[in-house]
C-alpha atoms as a PDB file:
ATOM      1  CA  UNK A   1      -2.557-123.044 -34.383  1.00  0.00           C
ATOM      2  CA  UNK A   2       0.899-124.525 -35.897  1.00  0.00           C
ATOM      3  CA  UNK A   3       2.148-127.293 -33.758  1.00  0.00           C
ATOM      4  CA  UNK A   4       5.526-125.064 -33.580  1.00  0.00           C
ATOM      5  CA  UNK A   5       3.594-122.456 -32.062  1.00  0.00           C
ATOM      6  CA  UNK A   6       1.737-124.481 -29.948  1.00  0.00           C
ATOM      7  CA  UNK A   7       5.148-125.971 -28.819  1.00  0.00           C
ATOM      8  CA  UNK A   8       6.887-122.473 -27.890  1.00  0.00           C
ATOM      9  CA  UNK A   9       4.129-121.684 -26.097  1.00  0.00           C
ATOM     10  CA  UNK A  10       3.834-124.821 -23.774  1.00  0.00           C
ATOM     11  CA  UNK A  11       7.863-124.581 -23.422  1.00  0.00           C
ATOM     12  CA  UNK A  12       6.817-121.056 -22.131  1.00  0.00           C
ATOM     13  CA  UNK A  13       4.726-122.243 -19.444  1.00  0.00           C
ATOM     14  CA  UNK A  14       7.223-124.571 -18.286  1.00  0.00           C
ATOM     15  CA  UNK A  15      10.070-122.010 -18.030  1.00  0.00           C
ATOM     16  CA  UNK A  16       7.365-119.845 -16.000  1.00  0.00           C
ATOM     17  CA  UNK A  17       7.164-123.178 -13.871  1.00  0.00           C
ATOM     18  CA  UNK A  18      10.635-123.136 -13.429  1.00  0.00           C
ATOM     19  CA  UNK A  19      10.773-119.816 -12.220  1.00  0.00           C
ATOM     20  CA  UNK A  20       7.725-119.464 -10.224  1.00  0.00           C
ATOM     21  CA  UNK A  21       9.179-118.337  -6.998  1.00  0.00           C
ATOM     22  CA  UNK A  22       9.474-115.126  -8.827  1.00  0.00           C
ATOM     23  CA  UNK A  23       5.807-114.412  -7.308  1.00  0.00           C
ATOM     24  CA  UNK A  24       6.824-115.150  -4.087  1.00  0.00           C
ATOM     25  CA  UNK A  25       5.221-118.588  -3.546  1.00  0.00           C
ATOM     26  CA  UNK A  26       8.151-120.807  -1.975  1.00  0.00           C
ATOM     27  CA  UNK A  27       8.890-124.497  -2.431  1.00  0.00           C
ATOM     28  CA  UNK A  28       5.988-126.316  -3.487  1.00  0.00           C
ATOM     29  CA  UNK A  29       7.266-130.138  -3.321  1.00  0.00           C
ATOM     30  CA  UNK A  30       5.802-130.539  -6.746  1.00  0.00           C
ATOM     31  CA  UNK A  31       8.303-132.795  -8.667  1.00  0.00           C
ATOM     32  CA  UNK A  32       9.214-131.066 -11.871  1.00  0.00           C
ATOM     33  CA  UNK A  33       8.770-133.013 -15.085  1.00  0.00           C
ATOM     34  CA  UNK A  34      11.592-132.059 -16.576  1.00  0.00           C
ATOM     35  CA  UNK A  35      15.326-130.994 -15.494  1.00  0.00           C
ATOM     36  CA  UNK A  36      15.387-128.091 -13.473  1.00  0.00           C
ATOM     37  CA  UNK A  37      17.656-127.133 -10.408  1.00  0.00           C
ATOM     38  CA  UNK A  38      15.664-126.779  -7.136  1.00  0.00           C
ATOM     39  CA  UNK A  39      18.521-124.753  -6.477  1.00  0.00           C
ATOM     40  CA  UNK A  40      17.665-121.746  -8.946  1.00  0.00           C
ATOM     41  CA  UNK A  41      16.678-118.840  -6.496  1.00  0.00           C
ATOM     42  CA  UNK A  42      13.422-118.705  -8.036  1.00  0.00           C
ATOM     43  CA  UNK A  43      12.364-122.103  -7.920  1.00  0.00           C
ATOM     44  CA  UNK A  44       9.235-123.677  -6.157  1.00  0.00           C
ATOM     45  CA  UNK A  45       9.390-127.381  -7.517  1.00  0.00           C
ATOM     46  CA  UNK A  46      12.257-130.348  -7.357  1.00  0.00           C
ATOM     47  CA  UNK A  47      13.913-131.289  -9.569  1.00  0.00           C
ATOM     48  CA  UNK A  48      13.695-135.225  -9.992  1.00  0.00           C
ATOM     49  CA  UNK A  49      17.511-135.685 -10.553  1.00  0.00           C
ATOM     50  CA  UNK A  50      18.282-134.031  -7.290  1.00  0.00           C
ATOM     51  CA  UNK A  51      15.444-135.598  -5.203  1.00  0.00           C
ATOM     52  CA  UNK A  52      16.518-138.952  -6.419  1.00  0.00           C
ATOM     53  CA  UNK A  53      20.467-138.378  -5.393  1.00  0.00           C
ATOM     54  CA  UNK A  54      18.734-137.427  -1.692  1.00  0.00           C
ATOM     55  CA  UNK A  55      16.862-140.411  -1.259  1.00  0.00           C
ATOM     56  CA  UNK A  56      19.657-143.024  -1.981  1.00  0.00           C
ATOM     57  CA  UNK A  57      21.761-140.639   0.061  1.00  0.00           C
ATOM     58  CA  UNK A  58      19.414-140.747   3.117  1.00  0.00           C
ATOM     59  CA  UNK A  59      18.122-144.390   2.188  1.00  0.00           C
ATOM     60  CA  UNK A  60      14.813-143.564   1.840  1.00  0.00           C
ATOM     61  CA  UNK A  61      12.158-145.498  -0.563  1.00  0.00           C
ATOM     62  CA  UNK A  62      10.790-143.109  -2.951  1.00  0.00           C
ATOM     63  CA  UNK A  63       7.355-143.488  -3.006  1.00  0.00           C
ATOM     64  CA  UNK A  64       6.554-140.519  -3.696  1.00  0.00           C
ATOM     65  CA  UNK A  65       9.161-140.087  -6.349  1.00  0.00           C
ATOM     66  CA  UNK A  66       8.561-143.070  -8.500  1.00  0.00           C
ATOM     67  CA  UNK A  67       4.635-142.720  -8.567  1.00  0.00           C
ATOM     68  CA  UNK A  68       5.433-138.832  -9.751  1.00  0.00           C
ATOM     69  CA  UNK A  69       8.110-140.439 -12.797  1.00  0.00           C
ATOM     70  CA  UNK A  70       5.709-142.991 -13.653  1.00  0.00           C
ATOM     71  CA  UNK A  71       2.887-140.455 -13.834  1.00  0.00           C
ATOM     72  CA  UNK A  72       4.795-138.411 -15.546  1.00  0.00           C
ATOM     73  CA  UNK A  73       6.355-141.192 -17.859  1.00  0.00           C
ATOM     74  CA  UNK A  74       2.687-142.646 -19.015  1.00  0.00           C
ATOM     75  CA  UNK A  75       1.296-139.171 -20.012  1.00  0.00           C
ATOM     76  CA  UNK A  76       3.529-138.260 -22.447  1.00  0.00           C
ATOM     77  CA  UNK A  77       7.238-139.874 -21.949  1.00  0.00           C
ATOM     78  CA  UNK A  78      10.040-137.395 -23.483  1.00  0.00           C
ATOM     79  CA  UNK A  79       7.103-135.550 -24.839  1.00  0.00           C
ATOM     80  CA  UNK A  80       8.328-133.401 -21.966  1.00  0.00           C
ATOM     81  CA  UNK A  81      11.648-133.503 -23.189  1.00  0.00           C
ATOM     82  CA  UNK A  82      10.471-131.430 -26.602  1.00  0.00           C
ATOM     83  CA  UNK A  83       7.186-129.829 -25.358  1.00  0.00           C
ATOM     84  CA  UNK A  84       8.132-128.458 -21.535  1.00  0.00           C
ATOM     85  CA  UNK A  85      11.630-128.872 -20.211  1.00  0.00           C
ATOM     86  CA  UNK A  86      13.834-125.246 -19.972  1.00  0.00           C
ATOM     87  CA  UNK A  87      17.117-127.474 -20.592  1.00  0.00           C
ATOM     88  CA  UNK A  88      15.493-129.025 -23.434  1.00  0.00           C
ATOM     89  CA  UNK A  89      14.341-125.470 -24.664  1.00  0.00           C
ATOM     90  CA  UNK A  90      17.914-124.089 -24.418  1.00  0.00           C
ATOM     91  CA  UNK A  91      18.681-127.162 -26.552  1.00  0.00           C
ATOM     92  CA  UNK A  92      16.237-126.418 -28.944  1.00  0.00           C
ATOM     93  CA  UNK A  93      17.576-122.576 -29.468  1.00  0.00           C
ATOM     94  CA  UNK A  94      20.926-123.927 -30.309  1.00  0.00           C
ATOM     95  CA  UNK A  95      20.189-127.157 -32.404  1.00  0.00           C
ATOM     96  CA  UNK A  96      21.517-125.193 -35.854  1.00  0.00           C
ATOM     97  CA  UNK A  97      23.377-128.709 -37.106  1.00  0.00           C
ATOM     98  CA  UNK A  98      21.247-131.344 -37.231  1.00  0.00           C
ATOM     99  CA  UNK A  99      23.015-134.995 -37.558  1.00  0.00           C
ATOM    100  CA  UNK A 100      22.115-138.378 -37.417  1.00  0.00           C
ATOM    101  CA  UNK A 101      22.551-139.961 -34.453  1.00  0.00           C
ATOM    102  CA  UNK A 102      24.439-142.490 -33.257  1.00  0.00           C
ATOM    103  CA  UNK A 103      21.935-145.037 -31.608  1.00  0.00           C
ATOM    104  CA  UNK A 104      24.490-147.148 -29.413  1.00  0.00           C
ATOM    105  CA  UNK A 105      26.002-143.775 -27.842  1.00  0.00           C
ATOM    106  CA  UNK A 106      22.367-142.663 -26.878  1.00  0.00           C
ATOM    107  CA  UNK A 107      22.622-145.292 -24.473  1.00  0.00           C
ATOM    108  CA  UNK A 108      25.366-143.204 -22.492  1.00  0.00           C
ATOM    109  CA  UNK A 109      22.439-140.940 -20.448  1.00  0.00           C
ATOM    110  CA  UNK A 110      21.128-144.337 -19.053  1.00  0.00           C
ATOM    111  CA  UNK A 111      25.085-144.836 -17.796  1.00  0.00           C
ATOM    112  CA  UNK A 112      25.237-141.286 -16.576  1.00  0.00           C
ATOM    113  CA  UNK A 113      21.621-142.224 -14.990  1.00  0.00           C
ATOM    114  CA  UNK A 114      23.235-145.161 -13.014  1.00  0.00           C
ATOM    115  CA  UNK A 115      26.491-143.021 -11.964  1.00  0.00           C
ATOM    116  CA  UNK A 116      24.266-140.880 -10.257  1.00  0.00           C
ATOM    117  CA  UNK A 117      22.897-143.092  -8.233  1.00  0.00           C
ATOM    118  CA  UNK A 118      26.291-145.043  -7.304  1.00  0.00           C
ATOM    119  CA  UNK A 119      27.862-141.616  -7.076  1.00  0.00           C
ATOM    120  CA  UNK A 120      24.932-140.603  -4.257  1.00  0.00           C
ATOM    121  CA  UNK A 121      25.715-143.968  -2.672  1.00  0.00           C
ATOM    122  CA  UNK A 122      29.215-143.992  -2.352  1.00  0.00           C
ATOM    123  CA  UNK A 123      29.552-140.763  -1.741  1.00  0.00           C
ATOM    124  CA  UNK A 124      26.380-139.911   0.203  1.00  0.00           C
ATOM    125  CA  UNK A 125      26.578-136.289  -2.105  1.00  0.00           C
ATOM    126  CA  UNK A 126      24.209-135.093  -4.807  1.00  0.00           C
ATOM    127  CA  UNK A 127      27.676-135.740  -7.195  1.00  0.00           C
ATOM    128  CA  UNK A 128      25.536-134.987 -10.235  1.00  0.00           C
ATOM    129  CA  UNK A 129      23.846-131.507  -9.154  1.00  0.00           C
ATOM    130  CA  UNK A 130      27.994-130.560  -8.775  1.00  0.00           C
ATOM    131  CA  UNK A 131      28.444-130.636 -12.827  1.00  0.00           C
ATOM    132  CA  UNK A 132      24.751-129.950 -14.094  1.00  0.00           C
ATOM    133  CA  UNK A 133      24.681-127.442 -16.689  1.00  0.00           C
ATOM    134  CA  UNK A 134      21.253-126.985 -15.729  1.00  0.00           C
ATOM    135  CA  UNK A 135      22.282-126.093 -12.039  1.00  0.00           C
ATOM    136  CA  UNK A 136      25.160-123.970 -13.918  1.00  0.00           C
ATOM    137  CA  UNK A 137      22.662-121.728 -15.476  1.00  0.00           C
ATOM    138  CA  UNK A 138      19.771-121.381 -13.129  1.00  0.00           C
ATOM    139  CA  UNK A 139      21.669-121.461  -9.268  1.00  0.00           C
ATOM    140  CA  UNK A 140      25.787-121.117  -9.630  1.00  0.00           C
ATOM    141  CA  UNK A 141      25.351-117.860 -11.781  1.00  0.00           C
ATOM    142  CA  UNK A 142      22.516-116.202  -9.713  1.00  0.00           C
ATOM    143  CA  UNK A 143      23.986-116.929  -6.908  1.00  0.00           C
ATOM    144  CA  UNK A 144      27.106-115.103  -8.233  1.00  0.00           C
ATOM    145  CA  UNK A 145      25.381-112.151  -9.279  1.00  0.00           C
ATOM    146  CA  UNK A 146      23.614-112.316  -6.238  1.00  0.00           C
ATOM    147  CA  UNK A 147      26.853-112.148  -4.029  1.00  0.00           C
ATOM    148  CA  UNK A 148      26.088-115.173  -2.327  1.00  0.00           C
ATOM    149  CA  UNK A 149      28.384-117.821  -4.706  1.00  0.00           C
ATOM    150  CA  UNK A 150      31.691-116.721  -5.560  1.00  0.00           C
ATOM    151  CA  UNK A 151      34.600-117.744  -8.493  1.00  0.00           C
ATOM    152  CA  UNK A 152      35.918-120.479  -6.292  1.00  0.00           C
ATOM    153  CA  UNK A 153      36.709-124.174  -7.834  1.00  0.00           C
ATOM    154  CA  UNK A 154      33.236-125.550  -7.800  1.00  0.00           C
ATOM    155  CA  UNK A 155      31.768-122.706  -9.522  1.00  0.00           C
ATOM    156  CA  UNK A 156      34.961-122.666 -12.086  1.00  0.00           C
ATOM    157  CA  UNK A 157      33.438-126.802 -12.669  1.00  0.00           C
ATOM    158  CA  UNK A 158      29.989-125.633 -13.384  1.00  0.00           C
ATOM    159  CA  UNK A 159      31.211-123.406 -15.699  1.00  0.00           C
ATOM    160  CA  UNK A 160      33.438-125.543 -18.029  1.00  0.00           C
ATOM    161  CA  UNK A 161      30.866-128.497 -17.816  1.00  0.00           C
ATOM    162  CA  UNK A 162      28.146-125.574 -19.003  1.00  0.00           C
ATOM    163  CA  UNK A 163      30.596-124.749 -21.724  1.00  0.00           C
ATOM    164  CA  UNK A 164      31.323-128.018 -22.638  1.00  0.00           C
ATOM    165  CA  UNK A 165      27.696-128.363 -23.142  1.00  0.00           C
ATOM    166  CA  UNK A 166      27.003-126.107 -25.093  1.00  0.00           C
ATOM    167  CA  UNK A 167      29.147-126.112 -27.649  1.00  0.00           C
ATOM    168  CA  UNK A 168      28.329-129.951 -27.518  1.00  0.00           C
ATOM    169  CA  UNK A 169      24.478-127.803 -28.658  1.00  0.00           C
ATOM    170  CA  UNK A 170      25.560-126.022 -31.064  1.00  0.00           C
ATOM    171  CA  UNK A 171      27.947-129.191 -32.824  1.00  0.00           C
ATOM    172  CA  UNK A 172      25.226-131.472 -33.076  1.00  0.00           C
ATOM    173  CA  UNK A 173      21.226-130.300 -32.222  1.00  0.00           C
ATOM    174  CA  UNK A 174      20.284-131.236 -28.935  1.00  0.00           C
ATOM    175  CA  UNK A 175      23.179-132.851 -27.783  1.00  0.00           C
ATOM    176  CA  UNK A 176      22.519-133.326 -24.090  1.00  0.00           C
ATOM    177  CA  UNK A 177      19.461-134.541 -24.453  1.00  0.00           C
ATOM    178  CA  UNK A 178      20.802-137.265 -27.109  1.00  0.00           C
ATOM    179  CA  UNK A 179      23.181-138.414 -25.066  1.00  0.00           C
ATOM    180  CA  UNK A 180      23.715-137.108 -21.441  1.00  0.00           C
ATOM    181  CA  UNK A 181      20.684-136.320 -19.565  1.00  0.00           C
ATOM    182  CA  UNK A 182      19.729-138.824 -16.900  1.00  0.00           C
ATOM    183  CA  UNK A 183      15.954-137.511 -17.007  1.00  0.00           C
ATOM    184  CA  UNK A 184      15.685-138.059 -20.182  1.00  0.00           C
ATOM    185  CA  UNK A 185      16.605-141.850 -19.561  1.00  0.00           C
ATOM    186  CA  UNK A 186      13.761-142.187 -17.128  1.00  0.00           C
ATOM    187  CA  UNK A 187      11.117-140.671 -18.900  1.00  0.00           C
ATOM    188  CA  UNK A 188      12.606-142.638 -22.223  1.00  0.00           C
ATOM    189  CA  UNK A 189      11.771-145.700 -20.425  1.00  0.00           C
ATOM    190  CA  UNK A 190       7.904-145.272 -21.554  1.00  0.00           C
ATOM    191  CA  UNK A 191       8.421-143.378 -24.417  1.00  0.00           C
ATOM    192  CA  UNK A 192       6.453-146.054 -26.582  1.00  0.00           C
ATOM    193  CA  UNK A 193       3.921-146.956 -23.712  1.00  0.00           C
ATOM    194  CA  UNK A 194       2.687-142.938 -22.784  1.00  0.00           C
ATOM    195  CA  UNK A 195      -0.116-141.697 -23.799  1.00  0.00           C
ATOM    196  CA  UNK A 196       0.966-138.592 -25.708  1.00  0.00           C
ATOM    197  CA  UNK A 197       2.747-140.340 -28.782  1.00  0.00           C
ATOM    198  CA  UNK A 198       3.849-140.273 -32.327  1.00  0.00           C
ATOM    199  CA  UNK A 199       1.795-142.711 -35.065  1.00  0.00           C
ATOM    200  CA  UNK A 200       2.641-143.370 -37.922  1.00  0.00           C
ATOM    201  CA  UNK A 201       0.162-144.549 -40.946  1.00  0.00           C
ATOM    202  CA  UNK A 202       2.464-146.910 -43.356  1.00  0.00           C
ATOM    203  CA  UNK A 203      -0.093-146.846 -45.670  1.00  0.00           C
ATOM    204  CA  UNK A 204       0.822-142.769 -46.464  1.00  0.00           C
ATOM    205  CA  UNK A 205       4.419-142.961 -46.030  1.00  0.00           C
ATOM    206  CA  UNK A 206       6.520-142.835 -48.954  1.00  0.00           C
ATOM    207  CA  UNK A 207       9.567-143.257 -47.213  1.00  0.00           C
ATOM    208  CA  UNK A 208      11.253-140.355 -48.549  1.00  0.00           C
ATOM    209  CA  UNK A 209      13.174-139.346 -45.248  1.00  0.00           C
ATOM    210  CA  UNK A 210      11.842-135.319 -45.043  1.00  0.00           C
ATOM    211  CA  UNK A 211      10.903-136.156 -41.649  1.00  0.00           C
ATOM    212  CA  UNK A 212      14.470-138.099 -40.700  1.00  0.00           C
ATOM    213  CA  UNK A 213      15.846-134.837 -42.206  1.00  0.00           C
ATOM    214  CA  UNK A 214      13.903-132.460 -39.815  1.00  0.00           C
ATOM    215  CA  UNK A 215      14.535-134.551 -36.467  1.00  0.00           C
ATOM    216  CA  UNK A 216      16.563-132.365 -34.011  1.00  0.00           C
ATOM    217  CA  UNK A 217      17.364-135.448 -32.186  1.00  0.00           C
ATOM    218  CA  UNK A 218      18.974-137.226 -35.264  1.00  0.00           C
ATOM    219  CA  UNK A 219      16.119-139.962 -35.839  1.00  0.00           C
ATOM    220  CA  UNK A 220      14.093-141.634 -38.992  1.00  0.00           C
ATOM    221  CA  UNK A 221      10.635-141.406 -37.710  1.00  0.00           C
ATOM    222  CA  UNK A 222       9.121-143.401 -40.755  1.00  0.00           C
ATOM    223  CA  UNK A 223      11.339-146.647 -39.742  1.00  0.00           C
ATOM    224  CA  UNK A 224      11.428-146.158 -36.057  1.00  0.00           C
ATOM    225  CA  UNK A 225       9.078-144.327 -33.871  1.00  0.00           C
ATOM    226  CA  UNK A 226       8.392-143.372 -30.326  1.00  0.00           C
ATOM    227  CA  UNK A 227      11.917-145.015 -29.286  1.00  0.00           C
ATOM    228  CA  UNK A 228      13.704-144.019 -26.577  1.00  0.00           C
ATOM    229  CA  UNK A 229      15.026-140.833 -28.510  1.00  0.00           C
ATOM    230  CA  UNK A 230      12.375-138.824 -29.831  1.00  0.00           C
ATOM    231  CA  UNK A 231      10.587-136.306 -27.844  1.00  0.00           C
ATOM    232  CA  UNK A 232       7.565-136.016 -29.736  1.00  0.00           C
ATOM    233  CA  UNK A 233       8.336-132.327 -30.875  1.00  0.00           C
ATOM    234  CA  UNK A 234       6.132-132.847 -34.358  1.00  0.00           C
ATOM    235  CA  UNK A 235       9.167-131.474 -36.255  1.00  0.00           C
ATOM    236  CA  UNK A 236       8.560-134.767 -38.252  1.00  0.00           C
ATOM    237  CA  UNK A 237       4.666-133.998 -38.767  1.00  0.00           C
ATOM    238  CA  UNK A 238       5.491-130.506 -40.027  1.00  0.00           C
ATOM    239  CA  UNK A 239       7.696-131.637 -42.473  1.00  0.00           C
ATOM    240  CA  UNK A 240       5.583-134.729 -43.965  1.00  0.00           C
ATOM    241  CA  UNK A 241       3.859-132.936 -46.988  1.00  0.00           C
ATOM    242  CA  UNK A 242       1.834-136.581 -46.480  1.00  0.00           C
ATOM    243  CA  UNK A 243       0.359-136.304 -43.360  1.00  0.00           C
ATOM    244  CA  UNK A 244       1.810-139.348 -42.393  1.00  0.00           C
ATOM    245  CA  UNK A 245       2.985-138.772 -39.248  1.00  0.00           C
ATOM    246  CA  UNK A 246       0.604-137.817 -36.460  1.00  0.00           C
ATOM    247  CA  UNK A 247       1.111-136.990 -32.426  1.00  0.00           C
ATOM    248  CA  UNK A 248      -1.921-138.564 -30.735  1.00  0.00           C
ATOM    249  CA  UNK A 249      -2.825-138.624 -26.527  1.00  0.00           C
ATOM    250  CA  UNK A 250      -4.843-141.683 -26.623  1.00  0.00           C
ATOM    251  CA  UNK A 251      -3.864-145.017 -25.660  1.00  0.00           C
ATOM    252  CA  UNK A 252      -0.497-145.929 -27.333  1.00  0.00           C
ATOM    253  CA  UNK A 253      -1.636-149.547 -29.130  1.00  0.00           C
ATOM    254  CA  UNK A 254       1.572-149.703 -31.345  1.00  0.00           C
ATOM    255  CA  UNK A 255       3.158-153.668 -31.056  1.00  0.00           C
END
């Protein structure tokens, strides 16, 4: 089976996570490894982002929460970023420009990480589900069609950050996850230490830059991988006429 293949069809089965309640199965408690609003009408997990704004708000240690992220983190890091996340899916169906990218602003989703959290302190309000695209998509327009939500100026805010968003996709290839989302920050935190993981054999590379070319997130896999960035989406694999590249779940022994 092509890894592309393979990829679309995992992404499938975390979009049918995502929408589960569409059996009839309610909220599970299950701590989505990915972004995805626990809002969405059809939802049965939590999202992470959401959880963690609710347990600064209420002051609550998250046990619970940080043994799922670190879980979640060692298996496969931002593997779940490429291979299951519906945002991340959406930002693979519009990445049609793909551009370097620019490795200090890529630090900007660990800032927007940290607002959230001071915004849930200070604030004691999940400020970040208030402007998620993600939220925009899956619970502010259901809920419209729905007849529950209404055009009123929260739902006009969802809409223009959604918009912003996306266009931001569509400009340069997966654009919120390059530089915005906050989940992607945790789970980048183990990128290099999770089992599921890119390796590279030096010994094959010819350092011609057909896999830096292919990157959706704007990387150079044959000088630097398995960094905070890359979500393992073997884009670079595919395009190695070298077999160079490789994604491996073992343990990750890279220095």
């Amino acid at each position: 089976m092509r890894l592309s293949l393979a990829r679309r069809i995992s992404q499938g089965f975390g979009l049918l996570l995502g929408i589960f309640g569409i059996t009839g199965i309610g909220m599970t408690h299950i701590i989505f490894p990915g972004l995805h609003c626990y809002a969405c009408p059809l939802a049965v997990t939590i999202c992470p982002i959401g959880l963690m704004q609710n347990l600064v708000i209420y002051g609550i240690f998250p046990y619970f929460w940080l043994g799922a992220i670190v879980a979640y983190g060692l298996v496969a890091g931002r593997g779940f970023c490429g291979w299951f996340c519906p945002f991340g899916t959406l930002n693979d169906l519009l990445s049609f420009r793909k551009v370097r990218i620019n490795k200090l602003a890529s630090y900007s989703k660990y800032a927007i990480l940290l607002g959230t959290i001071l915004a849930a302190w200070a604030f004691a309000d999940t400020m970040f589900c208030k402007i998620c695209p993600a939220a925009s998509i899956e619970a502010s327009i259901p809920y419209l069609f729905l007849g529950v939500a209404r055009v009123n100026r929260p739902f006009l805010i969802h809409i223009a950050t959604l918009s912003a968003t996306l266009v931001g996709m569509v400009v340069i290839a997966r654009f919120w996850c390059r530089y915005l989302c906050p989940m992607g920050a945790l789970l980048g935190l183990f990128n290099r230490v999770s089992f599921f993981h890119l390796s590279l054999n030096t010994d094959r590379c010819s350092r011609c830059g057909l896999c830096a070319d292919s990157c959706p997130m704007g990387l150079k896999p044959h000088e630097d991988y398995d960094n905070h960035n890359c979500i393992k989406c073997g884009e670079c694999i595919q395009a190695c006429s070298l077999d160079a590249l490789t994604l491996r779940f073992s343990p990750n022994r890279k220095p």
